[in-house]
N, C-alpha and C. Protein backbone atom coordinates (compact mmCIF):
# COMPACT_ATOMS: atom_id res chain seq x y z
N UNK A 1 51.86 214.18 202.83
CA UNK A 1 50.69 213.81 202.09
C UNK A 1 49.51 213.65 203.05
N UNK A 2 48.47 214.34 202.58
CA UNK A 2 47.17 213.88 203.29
C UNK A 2 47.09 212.55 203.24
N UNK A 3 45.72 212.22 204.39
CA UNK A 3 45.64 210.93 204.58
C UNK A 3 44.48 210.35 203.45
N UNK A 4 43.78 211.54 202.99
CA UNK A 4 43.08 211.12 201.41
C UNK A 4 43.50 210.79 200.38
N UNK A 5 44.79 211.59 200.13
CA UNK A 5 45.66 211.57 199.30
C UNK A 5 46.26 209.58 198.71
N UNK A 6 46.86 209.16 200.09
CA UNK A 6 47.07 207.99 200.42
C UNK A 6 45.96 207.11 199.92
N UNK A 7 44.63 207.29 200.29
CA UNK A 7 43.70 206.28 200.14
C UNK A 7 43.60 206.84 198.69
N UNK A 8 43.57 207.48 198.01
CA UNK A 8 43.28 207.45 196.16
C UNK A 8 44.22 206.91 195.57
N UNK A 9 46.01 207.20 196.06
CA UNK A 9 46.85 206.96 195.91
C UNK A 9 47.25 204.81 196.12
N UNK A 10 46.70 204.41 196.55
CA UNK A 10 46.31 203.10 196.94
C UNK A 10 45.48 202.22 196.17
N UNK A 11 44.38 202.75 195.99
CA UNK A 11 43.54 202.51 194.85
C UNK A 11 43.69 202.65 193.81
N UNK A 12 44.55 203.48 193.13
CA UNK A 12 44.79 203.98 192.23
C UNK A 12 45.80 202.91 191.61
N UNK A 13 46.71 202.04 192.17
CA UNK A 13 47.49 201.13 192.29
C UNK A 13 46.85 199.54 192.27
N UNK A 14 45.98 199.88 193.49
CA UNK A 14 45.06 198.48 193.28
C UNK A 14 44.40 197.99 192.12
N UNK A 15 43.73 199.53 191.38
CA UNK A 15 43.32 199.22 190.30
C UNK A 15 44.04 198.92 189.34
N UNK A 16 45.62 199.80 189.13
CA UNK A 16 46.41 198.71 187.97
C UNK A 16 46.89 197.97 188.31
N UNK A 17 47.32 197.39 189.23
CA UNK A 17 47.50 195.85 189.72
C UNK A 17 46.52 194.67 188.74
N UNK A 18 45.15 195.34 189.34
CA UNK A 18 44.00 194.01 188.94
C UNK A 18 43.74 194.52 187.51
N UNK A 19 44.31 195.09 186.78
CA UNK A 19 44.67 195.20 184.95
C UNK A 19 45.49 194.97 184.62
N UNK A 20 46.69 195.15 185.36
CA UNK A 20 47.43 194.55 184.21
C UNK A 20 47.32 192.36 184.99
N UNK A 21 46.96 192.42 185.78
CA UNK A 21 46.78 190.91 186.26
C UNK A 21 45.84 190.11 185.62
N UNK A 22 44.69 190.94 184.64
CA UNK A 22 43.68 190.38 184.18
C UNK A 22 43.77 191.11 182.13
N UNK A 23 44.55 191.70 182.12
CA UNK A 23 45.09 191.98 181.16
C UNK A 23 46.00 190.82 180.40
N UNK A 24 46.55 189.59 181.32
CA UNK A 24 47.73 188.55 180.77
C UNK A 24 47.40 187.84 181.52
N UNK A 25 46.39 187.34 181.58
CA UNK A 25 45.79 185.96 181.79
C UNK A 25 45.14 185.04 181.10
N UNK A 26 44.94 183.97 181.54
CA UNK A 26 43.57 183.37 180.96
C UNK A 26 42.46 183.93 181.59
N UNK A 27 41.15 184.09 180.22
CA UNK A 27 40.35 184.77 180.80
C UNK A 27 39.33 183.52 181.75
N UNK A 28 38.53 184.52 182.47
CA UNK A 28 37.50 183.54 183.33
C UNK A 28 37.19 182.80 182.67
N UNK A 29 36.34 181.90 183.07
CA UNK A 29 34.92 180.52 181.79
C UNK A 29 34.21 181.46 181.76
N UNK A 30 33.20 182.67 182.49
CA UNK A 30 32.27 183.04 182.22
C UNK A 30 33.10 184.55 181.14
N UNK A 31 33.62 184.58 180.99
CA UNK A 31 34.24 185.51 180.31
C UNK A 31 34.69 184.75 178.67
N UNK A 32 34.21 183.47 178.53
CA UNK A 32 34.42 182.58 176.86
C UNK A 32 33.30 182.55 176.15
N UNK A 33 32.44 182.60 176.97
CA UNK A 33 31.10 182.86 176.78
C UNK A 33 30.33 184.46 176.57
N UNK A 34 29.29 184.15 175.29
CA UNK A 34 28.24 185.64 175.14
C UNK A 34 27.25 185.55 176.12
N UNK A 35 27.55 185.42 177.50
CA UNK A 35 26.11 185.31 178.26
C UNK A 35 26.08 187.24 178.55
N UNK A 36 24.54 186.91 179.23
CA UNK A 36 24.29 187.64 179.22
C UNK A 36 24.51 188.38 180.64
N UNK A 37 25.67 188.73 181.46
CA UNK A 37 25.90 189.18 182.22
C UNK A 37 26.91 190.36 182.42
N UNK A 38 27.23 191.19 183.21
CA UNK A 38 27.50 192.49 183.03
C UNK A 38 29.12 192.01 182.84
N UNK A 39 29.69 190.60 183.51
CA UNK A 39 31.29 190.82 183.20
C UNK A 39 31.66 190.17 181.81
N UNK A 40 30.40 189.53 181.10
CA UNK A 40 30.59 189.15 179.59
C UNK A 40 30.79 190.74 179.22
N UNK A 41 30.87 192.07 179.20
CA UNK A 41 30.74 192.84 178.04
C UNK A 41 31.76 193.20 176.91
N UNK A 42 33.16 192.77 177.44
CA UNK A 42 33.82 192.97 176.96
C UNK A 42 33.93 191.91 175.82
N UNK A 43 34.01 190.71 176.10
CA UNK A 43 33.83 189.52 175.29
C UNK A 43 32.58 189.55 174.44
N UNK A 44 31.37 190.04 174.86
CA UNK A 44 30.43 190.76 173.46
C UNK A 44 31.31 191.79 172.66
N UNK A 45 32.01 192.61 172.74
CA UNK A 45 32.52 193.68 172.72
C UNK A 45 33.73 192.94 171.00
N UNK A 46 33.99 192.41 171.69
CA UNK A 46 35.43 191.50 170.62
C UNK A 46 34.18 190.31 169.54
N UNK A 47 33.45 189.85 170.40
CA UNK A 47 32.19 189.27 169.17
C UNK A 47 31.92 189.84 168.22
N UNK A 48 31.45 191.16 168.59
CA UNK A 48 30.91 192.19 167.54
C UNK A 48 31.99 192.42 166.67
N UNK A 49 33.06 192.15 166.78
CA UNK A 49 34.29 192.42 165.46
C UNK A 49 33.98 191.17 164.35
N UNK A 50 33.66 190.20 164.41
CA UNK A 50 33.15 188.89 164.10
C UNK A 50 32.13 189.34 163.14
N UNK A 51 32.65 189.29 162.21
CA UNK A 51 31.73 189.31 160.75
C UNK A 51 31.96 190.80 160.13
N UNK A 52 32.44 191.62 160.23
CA UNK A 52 33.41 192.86 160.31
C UNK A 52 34.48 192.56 159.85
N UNK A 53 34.80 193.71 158.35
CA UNK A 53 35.56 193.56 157.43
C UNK A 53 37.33 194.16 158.42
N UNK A 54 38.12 193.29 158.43
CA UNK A 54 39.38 193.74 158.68
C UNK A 54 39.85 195.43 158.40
N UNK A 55 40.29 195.88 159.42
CA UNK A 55 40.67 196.80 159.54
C UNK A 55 42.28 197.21 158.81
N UNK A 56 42.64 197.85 158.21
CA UNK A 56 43.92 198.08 157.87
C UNK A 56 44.77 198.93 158.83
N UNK A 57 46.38 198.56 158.81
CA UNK A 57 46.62 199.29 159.98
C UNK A 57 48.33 199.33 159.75
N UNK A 58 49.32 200.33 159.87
CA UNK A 58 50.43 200.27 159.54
C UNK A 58 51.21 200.40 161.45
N UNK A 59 52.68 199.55 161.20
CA UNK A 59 53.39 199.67 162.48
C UNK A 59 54.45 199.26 161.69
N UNK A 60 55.65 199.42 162.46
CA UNK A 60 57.19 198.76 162.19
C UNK A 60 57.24 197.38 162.57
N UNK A 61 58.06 197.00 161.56
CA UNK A 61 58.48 195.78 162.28
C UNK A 61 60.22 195.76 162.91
N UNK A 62 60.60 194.72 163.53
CA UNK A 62 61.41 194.58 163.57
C UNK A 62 62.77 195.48 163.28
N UNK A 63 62.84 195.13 161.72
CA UNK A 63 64.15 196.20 161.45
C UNK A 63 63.53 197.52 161.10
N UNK A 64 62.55 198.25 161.61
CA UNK A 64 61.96 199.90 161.45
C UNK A 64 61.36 200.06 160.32
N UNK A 65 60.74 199.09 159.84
CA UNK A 65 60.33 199.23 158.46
C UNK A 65 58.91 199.32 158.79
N UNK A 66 57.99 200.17 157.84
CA UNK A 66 56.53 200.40 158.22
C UNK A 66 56.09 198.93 157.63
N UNK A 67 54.92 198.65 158.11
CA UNK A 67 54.14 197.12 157.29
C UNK A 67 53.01 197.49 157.49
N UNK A 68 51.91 196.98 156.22
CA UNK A 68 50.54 197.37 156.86
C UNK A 68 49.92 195.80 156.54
N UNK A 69 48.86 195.84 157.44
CA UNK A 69 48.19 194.53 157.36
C UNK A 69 47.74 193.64 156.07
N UNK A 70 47.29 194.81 155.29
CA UNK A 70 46.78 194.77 153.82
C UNK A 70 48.14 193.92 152.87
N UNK A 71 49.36 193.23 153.35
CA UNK A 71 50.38 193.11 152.71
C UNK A 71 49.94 191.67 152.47
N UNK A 72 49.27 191.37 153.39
CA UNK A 72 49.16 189.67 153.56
C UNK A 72 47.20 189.78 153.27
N UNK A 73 46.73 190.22 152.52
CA UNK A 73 45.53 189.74 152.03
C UNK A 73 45.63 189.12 150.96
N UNK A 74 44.50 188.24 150.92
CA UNK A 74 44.48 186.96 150.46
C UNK A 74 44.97 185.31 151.55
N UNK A 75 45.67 185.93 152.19
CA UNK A 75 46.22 184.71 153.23
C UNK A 75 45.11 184.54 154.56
N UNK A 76 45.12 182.95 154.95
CA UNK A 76 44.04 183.33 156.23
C UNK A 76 45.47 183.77 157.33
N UNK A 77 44.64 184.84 158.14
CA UNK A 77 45.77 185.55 158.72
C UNK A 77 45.23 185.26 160.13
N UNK A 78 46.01 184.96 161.51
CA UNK A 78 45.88 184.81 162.87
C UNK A 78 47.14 186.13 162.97
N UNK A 79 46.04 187.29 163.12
CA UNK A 79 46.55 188.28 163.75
C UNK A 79 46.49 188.43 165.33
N UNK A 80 47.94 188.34 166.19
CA UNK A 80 47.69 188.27 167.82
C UNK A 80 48.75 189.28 167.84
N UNK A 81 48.19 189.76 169.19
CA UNK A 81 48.39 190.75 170.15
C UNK A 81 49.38 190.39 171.02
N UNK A 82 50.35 190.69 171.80
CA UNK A 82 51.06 189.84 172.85
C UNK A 82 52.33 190.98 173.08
N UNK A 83 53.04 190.33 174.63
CA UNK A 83 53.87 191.06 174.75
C UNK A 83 54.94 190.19 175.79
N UNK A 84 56.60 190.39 175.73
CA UNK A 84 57.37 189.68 175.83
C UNK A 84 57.16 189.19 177.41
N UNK A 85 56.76 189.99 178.38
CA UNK A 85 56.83 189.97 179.64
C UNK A 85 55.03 189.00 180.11
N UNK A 86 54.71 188.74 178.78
CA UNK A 86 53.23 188.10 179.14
C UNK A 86 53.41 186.53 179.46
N UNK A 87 53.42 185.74 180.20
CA UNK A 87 53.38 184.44 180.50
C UNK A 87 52.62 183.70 179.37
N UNK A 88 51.37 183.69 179.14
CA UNK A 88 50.19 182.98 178.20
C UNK A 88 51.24 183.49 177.07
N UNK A 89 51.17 184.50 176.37
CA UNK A 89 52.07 185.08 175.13
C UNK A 89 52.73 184.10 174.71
N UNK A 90 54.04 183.79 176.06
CA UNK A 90 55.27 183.34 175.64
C UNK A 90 54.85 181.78 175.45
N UNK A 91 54.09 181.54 176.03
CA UNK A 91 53.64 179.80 175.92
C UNK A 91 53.09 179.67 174.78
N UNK A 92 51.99 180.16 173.87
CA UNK A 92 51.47 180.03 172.86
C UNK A 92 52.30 180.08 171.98
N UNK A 93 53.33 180.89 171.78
CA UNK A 93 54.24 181.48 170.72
C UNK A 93 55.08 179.78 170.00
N UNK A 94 55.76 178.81 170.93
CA UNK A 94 55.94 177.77 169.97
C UNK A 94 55.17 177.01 169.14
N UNK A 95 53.66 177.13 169.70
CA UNK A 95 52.68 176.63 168.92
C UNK A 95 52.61 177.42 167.38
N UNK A 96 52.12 178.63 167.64
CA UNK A 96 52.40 179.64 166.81
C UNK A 96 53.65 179.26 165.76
N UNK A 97 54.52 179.02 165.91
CA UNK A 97 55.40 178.60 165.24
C UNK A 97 55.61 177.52 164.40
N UNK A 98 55.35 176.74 165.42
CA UNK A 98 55.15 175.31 164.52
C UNK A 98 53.92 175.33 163.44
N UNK A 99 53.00 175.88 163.62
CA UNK A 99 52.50 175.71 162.90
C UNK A 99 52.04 177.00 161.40
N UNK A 100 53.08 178.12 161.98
CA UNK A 100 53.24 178.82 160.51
C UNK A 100 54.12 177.84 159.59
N UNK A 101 55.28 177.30 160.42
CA UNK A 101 55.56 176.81 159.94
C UNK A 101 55.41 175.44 158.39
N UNK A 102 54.38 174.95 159.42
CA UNK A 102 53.54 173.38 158.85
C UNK A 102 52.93 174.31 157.44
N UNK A 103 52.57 175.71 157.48
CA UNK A 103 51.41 175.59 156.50
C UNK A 103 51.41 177.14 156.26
N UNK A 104 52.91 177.61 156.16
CA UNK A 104 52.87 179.19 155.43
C UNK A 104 52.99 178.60 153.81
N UNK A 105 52.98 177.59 153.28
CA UNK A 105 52.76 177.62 151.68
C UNK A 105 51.22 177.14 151.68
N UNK A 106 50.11 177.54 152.32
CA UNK A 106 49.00 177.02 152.17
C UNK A 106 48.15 178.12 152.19
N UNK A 107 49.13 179.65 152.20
CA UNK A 107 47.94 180.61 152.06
C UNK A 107 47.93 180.68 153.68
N UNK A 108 48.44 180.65 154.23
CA UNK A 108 48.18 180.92 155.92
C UNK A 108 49.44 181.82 155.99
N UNK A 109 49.29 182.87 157.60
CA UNK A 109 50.62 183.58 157.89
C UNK A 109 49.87 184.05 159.30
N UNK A 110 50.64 184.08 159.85
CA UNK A 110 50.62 184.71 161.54
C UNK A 110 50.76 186.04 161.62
N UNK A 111 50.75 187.21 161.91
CA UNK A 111 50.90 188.61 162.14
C UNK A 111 51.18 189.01 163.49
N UNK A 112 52.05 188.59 164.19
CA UNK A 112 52.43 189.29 165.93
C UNK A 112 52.29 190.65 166.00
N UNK A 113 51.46 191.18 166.88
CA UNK A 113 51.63 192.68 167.33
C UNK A 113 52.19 192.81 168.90
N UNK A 114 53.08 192.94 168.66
CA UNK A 114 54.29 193.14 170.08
C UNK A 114 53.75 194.30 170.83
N UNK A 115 53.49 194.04 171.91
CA UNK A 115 52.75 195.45 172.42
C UNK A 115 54.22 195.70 173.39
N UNK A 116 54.66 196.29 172.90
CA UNK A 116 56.49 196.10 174.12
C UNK A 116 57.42 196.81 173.14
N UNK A 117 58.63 196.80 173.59
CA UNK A 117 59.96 197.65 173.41
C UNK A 117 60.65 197.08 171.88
N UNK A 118 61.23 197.57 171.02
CA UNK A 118 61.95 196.89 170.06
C UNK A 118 62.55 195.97 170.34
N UNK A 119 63.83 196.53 171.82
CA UNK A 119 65.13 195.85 171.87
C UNK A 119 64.52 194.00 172.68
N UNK A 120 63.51 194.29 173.42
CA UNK A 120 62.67 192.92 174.10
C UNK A 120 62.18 192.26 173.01
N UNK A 121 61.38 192.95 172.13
CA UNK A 121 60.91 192.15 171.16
C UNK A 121 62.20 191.20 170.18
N UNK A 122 62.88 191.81 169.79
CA UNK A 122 64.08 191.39 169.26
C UNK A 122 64.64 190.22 169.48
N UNK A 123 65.01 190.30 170.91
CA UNK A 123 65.49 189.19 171.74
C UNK A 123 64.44 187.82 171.96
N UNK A 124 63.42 188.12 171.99
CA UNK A 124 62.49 187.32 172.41
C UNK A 124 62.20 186.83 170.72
N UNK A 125 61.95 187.11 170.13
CA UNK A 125 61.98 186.74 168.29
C UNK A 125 63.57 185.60 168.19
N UNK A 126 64.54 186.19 168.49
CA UNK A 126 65.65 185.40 168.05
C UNK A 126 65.94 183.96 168.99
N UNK A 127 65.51 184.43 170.41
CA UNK A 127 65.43 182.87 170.98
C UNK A 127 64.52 182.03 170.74
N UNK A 128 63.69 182.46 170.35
CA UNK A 128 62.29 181.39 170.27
C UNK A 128 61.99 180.85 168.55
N UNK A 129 63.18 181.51 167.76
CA UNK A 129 63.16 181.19 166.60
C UNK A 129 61.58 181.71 165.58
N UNK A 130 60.99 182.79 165.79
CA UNK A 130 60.25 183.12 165.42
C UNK A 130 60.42 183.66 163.82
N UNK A 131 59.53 182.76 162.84
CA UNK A 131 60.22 183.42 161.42
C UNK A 131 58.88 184.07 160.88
N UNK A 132 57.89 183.89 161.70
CA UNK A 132 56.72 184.59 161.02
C UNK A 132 56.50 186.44 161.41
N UNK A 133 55.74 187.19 160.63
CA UNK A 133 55.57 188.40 160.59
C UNK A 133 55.95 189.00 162.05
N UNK A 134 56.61 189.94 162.74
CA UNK A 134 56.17 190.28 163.89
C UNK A 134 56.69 192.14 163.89
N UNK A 135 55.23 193.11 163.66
CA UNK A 135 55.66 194.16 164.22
C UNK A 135 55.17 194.66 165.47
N UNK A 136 55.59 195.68 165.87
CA UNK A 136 56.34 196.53 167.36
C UNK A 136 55.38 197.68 167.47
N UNK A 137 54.71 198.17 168.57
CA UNK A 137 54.57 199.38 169.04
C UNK A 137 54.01 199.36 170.30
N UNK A 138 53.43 200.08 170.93
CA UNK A 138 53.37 200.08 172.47
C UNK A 138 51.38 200.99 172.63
N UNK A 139 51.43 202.29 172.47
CA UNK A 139 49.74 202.68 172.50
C UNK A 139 49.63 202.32 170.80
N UNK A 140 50.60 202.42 170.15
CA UNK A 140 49.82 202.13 169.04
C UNK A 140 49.09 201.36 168.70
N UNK A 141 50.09 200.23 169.41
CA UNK A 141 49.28 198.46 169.00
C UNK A 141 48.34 198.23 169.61
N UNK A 142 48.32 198.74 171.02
CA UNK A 142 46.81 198.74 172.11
C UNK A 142 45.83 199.59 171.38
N UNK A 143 46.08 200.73 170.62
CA UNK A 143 44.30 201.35 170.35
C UNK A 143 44.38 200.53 168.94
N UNK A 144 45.06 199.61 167.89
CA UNK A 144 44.89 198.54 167.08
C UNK A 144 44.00 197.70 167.52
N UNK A 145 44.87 196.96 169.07
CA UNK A 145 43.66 195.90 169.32
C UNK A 145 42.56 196.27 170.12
N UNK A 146 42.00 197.41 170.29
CA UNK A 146 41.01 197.96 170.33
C UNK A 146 39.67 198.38 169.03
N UNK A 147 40.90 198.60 168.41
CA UNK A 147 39.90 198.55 166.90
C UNK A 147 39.48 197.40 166.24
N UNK A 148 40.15 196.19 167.19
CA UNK A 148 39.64 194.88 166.67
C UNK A 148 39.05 194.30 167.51
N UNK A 149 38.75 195.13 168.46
CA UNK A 149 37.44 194.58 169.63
C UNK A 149 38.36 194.13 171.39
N UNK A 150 39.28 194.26 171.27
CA UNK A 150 39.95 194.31 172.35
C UNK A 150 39.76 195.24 173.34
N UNK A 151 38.82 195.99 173.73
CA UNK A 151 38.18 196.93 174.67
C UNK A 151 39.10 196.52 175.85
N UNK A 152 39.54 196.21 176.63
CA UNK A 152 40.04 195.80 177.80
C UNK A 152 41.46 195.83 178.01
N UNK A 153 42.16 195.82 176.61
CA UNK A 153 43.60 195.86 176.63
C UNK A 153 44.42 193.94 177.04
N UNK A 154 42.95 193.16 176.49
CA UNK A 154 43.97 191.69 177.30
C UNK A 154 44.72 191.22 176.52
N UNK A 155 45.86 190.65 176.92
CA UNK A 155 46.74 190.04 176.23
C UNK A 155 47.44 188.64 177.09
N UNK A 156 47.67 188.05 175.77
CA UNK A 156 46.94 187.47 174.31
C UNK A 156 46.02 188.01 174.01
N UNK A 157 45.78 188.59 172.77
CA UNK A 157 44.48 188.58 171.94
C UNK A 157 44.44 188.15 170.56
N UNK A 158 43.76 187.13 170.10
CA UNK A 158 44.21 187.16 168.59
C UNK A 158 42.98 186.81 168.12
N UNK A 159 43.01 187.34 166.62
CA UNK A 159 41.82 187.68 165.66
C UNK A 159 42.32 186.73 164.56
N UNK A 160 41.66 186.14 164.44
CA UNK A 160 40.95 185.30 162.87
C UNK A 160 40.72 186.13 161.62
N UNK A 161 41.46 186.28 160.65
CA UNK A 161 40.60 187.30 159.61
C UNK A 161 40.94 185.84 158.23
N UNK A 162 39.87 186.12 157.30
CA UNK A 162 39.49 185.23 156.49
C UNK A 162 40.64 185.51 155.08
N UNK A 163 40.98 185.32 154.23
CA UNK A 163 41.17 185.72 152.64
C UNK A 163 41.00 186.95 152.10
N UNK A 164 39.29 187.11 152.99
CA UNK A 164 38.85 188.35 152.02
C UNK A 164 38.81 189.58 152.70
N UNK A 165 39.69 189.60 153.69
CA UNK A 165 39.17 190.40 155.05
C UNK A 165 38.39 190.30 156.11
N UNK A 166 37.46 189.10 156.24
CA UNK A 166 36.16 189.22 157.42
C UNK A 166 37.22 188.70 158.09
N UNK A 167 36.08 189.11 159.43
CA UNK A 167 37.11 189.19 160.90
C UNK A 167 35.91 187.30 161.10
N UNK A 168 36.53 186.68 161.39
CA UNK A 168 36.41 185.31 161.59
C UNK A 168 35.91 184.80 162.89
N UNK A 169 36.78 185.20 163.71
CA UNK A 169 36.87 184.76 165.26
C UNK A 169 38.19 185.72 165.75
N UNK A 170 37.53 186.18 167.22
CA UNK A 170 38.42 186.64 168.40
C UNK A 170 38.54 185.76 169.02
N UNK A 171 39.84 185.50 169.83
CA UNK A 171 40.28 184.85 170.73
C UNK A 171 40.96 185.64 172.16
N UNK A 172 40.50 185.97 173.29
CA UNK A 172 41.14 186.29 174.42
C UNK A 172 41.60 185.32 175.25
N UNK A 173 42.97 185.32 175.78
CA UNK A 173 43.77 184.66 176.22
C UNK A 173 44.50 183.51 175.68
N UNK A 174 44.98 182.69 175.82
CA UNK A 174 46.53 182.12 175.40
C UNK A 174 45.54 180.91 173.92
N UNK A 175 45.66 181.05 173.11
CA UNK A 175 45.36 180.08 172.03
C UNK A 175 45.85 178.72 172.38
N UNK A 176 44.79 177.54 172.83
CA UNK A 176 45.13 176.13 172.30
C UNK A 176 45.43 175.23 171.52
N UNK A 177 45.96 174.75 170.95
CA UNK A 177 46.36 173.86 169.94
C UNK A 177 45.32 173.42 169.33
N UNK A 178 43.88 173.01 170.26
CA UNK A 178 42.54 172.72 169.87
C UNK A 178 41.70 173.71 169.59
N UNK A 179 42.23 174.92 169.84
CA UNK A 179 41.57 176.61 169.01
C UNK A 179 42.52 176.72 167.08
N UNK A 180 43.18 176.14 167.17
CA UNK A 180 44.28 176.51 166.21
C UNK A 180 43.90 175.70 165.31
N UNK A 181 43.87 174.57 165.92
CA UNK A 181 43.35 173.19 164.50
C UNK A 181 42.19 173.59 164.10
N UNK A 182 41.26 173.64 165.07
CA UNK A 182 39.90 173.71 164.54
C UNK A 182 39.53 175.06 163.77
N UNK A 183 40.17 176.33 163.98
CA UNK A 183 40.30 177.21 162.99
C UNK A 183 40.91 176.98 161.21
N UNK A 184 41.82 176.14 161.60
CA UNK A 184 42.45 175.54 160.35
C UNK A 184 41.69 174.97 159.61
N UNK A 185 41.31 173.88 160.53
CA UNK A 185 40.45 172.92 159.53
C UNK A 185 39.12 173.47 159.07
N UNK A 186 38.35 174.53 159.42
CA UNK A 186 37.27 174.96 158.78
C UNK A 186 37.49 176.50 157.82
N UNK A 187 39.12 176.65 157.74
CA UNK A 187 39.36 178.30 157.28
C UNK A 187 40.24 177.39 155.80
N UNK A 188 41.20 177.34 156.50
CA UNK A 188 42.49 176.64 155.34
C UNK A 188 41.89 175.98 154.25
């Protein structure tokens, strides 16, 4: 190999290193914020989905069955993005739980989009006791959460959509318990 070869070949690496590293994180503070600076764009980017009628969108779930989003309208829906090997993902997910739990007869439901393998997803669903919605795909679910303002590919990502379809609120990186209530208490 040339010695150019090497240096593209390097970079080329460096650069998915620092994506998928900033892809499953928490995002920066200046990255929670609409300021006006060139590394907010992506986070304008997921804003602009914010007041924007829900997108419809079909994937498998679990046991290979197609589902489309449109199944659960009428419900306020916390549609997230995530994937088994994501740290933030796996931490949010009991929250997630507990509280489909507390309040799937209230017109609420969760929607997981597994950006990962069936047989991982599977496993990771049955230990963690997950009983809410969760389907599976891999580019599918990434150009999904792209169509819901996810430009960047980060995960966690999860979207707010209302009853009637409006897109509510984006969320990048791991959902707080104090993102979750306070969505509740002004949606539910």
């Amino acid at each position: 190999m040339r010695p150019h070869s090497h240096a593209l070949t390097g970079l080329a690496v460096a650069t998915a290193g620092a994506f998928l590293l900033a892809a499953c994180g928490d995002p920066e503070p200046e990255m929670d914020t609409a300021g006006a600076t060139a590394d907010a764009a992506p986070e304008v980017a997921a804003e602009a989905a914010s007041g924007n009628q829900r997108i419809d969108f079909t994937l498998p779930d679990l046991a290979g069955d197609e589902r489309q989003l449109s199944e659960w309208d009428g419900d306020l829906i916390v549609l997230n993005f995530w994937a088994t090997w994501c740290p933030p993902c796996k931490k949010e997910m009991p929250l997630f739980q507990d509280t489909y739990e507390a309040h799937r007869d209230d017109g609420f439901t969760i929607v997981a989009v597994a950006v990962d393998e069936q047989t991982a997803t599977q496993h990771f669903v049955d230990d963690f006791g997950i009983e809410f919605p969760v389907l599976i795909g891999q580019d599918e679910a990434v150009a999904v959460g792209r169509e819901y303002g996810n430009r960047i590919g980060a995960l966690p990502y999860t979207v707010l959509i209302a009853r009637d379809g409006t897109i509510l609120d984006t969320h990048r990186g791991e959902v707080e318990p104090a993102d979750l209530d306070g969505w509740l208490e002004a949606h539910l």
